[in-house]
C-alpha atoms as a PDB file:
ATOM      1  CA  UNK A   1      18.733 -20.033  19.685  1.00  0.00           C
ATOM      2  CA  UNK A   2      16.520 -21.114  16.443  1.00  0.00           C
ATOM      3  CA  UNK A   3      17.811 -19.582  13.243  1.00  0.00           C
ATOM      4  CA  UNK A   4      15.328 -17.272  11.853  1.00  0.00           C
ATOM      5  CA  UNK A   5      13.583 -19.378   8.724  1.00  0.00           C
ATOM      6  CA  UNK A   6      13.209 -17.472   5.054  1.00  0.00           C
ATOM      7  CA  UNK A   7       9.230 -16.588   4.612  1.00  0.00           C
ATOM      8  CA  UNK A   8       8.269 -15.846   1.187  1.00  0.00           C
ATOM      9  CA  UNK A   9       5.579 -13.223   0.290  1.00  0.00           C
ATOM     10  CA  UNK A  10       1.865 -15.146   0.860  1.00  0.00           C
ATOM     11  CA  UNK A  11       0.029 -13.219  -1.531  1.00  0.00           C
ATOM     12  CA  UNK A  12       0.032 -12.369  -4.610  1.00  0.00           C
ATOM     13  CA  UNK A  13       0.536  -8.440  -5.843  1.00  0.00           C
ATOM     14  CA  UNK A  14      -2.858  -7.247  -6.687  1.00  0.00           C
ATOM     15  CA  UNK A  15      -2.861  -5.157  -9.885  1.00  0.00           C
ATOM     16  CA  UNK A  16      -6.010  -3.860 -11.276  1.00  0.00           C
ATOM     17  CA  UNK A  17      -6.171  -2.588 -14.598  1.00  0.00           C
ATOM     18  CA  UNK A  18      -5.344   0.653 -14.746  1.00  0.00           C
ATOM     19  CA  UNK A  19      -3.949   0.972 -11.352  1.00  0.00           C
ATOM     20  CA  UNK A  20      -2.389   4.688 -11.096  1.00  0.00           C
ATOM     21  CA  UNK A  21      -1.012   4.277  -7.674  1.00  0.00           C
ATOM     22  CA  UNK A  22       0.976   1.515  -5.825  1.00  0.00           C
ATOM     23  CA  UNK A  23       1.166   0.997  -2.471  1.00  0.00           C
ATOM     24  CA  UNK A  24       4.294  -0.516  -1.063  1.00  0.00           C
ATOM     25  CA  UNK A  25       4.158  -1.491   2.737  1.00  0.00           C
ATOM     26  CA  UNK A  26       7.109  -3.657   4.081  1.00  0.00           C
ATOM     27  CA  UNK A  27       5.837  -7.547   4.371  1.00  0.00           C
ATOM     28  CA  UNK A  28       2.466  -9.252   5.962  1.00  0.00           C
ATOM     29  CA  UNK A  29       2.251 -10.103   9.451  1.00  0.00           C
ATOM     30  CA  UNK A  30       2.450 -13.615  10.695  1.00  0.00           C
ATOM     31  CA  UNK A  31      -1.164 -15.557   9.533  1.00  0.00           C
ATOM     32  CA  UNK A  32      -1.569 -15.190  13.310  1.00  0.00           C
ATOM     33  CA  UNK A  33      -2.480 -11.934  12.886  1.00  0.00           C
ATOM     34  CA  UNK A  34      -4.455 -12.004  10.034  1.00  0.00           C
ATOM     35  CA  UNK A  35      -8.346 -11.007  10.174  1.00  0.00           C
ATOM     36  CA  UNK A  36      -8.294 -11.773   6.458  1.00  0.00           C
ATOM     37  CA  UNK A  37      -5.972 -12.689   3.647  1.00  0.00           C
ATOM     38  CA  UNK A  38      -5.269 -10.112   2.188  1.00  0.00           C
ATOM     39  CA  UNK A  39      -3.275  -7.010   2.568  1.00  0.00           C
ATOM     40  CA  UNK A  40      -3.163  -4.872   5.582  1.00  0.00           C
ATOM     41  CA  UNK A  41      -4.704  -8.339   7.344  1.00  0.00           C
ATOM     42  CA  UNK A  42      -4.168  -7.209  10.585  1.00  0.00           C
ATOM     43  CA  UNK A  43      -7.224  -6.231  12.439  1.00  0.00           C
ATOM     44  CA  UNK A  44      -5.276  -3.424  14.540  1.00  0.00           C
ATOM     45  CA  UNK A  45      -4.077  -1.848  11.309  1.00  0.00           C
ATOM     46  CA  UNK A  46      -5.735   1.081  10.461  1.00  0.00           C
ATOM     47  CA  UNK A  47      -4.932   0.803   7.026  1.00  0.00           C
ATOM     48  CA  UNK A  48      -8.635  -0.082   5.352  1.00  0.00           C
ATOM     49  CA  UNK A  49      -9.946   2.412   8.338  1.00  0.00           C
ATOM     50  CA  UNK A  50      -8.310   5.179   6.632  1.00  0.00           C
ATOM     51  CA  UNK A  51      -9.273   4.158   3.060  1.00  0.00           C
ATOM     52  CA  UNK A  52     -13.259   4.481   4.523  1.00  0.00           C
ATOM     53  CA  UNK A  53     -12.337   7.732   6.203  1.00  0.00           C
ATOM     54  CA  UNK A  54     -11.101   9.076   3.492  1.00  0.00           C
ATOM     55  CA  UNK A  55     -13.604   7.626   0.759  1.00  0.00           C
ATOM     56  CA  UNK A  56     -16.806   6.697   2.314  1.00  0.00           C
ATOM     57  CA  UNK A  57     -16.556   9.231   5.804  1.00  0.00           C
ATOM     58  CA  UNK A  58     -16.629   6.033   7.753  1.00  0.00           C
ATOM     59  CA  UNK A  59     -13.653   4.366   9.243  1.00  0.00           C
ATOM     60  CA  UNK A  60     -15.743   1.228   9.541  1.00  0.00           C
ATOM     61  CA  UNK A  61     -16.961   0.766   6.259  1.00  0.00           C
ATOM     62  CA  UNK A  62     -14.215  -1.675   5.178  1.00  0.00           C
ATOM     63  CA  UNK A  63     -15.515  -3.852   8.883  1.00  0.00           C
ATOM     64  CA  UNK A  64     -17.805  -6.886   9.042  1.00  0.00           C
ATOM     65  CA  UNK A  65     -20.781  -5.668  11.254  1.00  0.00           C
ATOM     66  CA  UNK A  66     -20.549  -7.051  14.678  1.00  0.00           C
ATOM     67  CA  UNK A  67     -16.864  -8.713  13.821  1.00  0.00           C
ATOM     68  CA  UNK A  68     -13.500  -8.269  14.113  1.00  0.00           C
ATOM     69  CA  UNK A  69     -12.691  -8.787  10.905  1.00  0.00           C
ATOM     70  CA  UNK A  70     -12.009  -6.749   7.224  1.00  0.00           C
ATOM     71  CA  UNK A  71     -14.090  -7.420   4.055  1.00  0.00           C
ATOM     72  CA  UNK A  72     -11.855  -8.696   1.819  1.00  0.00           C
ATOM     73  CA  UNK A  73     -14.333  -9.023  -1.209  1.00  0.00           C
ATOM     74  CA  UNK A  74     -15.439  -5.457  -0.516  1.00  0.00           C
ATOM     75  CA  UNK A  75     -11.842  -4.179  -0.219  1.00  0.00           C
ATOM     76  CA  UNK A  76     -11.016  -6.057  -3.379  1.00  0.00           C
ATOM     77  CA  UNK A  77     -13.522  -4.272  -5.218  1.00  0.00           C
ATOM     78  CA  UNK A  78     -13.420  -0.913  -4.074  1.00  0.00           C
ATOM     79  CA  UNK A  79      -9.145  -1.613  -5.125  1.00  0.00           C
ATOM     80  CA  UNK A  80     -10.318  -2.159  -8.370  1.00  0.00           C
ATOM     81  CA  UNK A  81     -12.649   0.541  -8.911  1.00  0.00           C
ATOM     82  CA  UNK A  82     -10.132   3.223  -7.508  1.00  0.00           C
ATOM     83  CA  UNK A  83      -7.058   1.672  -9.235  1.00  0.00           C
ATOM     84  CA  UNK A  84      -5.345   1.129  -6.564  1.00  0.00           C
ATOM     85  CA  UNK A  85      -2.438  -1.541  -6.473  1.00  0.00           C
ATOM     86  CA  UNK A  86      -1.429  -3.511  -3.332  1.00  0.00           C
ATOM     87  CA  UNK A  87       2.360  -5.357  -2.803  1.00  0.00           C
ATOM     88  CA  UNK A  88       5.878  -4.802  -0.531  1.00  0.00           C
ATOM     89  CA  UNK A  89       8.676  -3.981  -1.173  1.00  0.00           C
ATOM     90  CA  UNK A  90      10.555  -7.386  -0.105  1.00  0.00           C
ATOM     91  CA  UNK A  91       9.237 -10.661  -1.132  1.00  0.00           C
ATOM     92  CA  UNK A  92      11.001 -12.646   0.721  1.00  0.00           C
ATOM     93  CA  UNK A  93      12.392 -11.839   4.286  1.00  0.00           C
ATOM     94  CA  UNK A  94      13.150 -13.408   8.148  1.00  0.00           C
ATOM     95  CA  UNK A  95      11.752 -12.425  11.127  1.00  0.00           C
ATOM     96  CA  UNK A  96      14.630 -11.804  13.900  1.00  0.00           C
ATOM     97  CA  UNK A  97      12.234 -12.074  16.899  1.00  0.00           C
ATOM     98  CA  UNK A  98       8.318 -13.299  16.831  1.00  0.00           C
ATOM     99  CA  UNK A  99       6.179 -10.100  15.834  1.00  0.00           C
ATOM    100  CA  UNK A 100       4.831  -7.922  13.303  1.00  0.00           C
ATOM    101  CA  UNK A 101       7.342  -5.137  13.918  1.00  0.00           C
ATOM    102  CA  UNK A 102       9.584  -3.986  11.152  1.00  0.00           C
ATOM    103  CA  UNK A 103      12.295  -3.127  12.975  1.00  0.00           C
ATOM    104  CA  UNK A 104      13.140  -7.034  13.504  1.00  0.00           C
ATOM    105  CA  UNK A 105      12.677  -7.690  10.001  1.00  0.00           C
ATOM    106  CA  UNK A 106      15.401  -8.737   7.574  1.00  0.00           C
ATOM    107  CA  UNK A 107      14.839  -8.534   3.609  1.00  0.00           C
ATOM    108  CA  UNK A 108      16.090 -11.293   2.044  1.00  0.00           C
ATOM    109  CA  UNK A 109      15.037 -10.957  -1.541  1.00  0.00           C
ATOM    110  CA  UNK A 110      13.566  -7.298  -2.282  1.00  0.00           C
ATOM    111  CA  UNK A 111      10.671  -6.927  -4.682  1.00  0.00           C
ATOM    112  CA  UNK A 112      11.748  -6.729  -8.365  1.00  0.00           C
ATOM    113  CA  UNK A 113       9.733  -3.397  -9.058  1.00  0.00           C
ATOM    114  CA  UNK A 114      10.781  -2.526 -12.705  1.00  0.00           C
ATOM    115  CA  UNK A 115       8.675  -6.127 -13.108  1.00  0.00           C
ATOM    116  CA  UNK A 116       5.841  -5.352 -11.315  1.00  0.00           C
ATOM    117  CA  UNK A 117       5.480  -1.812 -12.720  1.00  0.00           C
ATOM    118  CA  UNK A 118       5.566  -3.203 -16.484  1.00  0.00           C
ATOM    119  CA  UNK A 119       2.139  -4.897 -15.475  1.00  0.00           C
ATOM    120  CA  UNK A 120       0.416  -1.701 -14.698  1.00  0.00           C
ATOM    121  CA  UNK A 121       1.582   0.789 -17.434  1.00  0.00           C
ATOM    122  CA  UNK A 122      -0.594   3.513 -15.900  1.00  0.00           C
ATOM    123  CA  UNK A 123       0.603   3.714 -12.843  1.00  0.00           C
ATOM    124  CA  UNK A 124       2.425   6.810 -11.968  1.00  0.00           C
ATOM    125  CA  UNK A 125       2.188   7.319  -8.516  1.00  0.00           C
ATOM    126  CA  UNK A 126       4.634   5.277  -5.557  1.00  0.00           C
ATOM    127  CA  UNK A 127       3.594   5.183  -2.068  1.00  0.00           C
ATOM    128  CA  UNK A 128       5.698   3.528   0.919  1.00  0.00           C
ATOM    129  CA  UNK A 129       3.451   3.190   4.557  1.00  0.00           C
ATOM    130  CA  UNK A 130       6.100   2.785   6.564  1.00  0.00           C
ATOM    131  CA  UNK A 131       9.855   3.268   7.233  1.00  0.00           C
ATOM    132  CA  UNK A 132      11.212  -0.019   6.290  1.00  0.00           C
ATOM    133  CA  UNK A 133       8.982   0.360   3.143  1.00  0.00           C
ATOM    134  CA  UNK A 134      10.633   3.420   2.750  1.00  0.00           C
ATOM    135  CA  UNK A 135      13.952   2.902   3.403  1.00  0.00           C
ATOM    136  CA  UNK A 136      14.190  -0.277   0.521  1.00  0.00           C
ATOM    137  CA  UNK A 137      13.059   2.539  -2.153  1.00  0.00           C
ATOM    138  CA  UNK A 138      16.034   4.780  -1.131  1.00  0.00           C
ATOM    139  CA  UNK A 139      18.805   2.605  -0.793  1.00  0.00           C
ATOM    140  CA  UNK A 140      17.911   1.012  -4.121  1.00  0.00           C
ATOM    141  CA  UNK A 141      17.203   3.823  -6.223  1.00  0.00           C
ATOM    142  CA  UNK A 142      19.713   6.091  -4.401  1.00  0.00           C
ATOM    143  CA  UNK A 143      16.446   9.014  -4.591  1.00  0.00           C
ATOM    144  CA  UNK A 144      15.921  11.671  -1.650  1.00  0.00           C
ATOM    145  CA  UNK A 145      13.495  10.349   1.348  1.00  0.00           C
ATOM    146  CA  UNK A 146      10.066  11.878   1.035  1.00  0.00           C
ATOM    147  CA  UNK A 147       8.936  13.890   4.028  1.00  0.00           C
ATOM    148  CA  UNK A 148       6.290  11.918   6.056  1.00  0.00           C
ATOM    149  CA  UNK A 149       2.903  13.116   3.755  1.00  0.00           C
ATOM    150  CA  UNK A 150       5.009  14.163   1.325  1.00  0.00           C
ATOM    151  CA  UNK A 151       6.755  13.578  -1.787  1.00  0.00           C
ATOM    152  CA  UNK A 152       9.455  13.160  -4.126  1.00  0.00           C
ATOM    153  CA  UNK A 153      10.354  12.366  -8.053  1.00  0.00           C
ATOM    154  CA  UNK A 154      11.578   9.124  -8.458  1.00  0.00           C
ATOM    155  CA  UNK A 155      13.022   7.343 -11.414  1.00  0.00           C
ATOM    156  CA  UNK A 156      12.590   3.481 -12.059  1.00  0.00           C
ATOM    157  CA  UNK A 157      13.597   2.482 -15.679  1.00  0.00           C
ATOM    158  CA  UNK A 158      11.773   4.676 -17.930  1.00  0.00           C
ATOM    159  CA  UNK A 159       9.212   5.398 -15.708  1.00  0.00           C
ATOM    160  CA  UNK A 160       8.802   8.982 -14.001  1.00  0.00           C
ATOM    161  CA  UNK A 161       6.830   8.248 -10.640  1.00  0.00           C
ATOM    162  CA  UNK A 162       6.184  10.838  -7.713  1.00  0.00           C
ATOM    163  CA  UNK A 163       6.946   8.937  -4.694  1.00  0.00           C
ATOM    164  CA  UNK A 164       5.426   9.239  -1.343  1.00  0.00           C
ATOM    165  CA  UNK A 165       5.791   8.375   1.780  1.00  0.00           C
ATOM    166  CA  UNK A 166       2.531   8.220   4.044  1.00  0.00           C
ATOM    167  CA  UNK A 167       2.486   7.653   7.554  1.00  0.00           C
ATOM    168  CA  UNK A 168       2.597   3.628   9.152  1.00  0.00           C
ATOM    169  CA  UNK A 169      -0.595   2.634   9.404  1.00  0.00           C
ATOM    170  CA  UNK A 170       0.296   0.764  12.336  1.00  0.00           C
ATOM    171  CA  UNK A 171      -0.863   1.951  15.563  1.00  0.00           C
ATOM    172  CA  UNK A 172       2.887   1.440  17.049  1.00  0.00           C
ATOM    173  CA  UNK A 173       3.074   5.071  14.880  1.00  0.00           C
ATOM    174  CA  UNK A 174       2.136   7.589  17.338  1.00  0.00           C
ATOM    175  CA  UNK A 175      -0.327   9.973  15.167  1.00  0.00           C
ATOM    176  CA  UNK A 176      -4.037  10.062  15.406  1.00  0.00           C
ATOM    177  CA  UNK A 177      -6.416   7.931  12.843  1.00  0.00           C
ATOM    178  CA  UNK A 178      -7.852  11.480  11.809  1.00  0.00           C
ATOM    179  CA  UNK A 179      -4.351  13.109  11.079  1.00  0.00           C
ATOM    180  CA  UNK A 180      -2.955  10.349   9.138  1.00  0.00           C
ATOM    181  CA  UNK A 181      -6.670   9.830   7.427  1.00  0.00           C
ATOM    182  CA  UNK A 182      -5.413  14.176   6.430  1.00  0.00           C
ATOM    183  CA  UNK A 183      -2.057  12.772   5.253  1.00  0.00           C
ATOM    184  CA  UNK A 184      -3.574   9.984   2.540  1.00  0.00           C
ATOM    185  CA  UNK A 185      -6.545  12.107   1.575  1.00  0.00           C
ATOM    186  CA  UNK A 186      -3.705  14.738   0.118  1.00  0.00           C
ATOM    187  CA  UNK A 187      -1.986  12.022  -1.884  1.00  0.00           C
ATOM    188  CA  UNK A 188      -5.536  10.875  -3.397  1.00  0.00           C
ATOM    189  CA  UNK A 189      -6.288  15.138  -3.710  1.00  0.00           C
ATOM    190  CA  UNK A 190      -3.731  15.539  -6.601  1.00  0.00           C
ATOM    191  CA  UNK A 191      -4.013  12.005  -8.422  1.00  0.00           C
ATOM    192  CA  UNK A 192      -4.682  12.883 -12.173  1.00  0.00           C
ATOM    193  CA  UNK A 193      -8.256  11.260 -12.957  1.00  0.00           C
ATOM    194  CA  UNK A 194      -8.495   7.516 -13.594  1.00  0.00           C
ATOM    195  CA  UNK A 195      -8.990   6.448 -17.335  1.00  0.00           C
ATOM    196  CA  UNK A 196     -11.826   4.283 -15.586  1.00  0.00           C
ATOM    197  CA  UNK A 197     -13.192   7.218 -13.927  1.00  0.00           C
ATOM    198  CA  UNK A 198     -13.432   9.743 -16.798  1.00  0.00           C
ATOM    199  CA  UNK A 199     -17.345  10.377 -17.985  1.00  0.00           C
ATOM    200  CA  UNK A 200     -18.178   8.789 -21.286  1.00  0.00           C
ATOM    201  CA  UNK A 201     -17.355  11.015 -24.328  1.00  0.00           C
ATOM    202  CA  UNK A 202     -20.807  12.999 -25.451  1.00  0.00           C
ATOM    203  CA  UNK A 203     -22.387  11.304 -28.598  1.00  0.00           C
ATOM    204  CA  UNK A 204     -22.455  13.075 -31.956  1.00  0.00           C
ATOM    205  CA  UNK A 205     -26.228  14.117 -33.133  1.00  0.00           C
ATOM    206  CA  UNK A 206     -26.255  13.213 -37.169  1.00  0.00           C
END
């Protein structure tokens, strides 16, 4: 039997300027199964389907008319308008048998958060899409597990975060698009208002 080879993280985290929430899923797929590079790549992920539910009222306004693939420059934008950052929580890791299921994953190196945090100072707000996601947070930080939709405080360095844990995106997790569209829109429902968002202070009349 071939021993499982070390993969390192192929992307780089995204992290818009004033990014007030971070997603955390576990690691990419295999480029197999990408539809785009970029993350959530996988075209059967509902990820970016929930982001247009929830946004736009359109679980296909993230999809390339007529193919099946994501819009990565779209995506990318709408990221950056909404402040919302994009990694995993293991940058390094080896797959145990050949697919995109985290159960057969092993972290080799975990992500160095404190790091990653120090590049978006506004971000408040840590969200884990999946169990193995999840479990990383907990046995590093030694913090209670979030309810699935829900959340808990969490402390990394000096930084106070709530941290949630959504729903897998993945359709292995047996929940309608529509109910686990309910479970993100609640996390975006009590973010505090983006500094990028905020209307433009009312000029003084000399």
């Amino acid at each position: 039997m071939d021993t499982p080879q070390t993969e390192s993280h192929p992307f780089e985290p995204f992290l818009p300027e004033q990014a007030g929430i971070l997603f955390l899923g576990s690691f990419p797929p295999q480029p197999k199964r990408w539809c785009m590079p970029f993350y959530y790549p996988n075209w059967l992920n509902d990820f970016w389907r929930i982001m247009g539910l929830i946004h736009f009222r359109d679980k296909d306004h993230f999809a390339v008319p007529g193919q099946k693939r994501f819009d990565e420059a779209r995506i990318r934008a709408f990221c950056t308008a909404q402040g919302l950052a994009l990694y995993d929580t293991a940058c390094a890791v080896k797959r145990l048998k050949d697919n995109a299921s985290d159960r057969f994953l092993e972290v080799v190196q975990e992500t160095d958060l404190p790091a990653l945090l120090e590049r978006i100072p506004a971000c408040r707000t840590l969200v884990t899409t999946g169990q193995k996601a999840t479990d990383v947070i907990v046995s590093k930080y030694a913090c209670d597990e979030p309810p699935v939709g829900g959340h808990v405080p969490l402390q990394i360095g000096a930084r106070a975060l709530s941290f949630w844990r959504m729903p897998s995106t993945s359709r292995a997790y047996p929940l309608a698009l529509e109910k686990k569209a309910e479970a993100y829109r609640r996390l975006f429902a009590l973010q505090p208002p983006s500094p990028r968002s905020s209307p433009p202070p009312t000029p003084v009349i000399q």
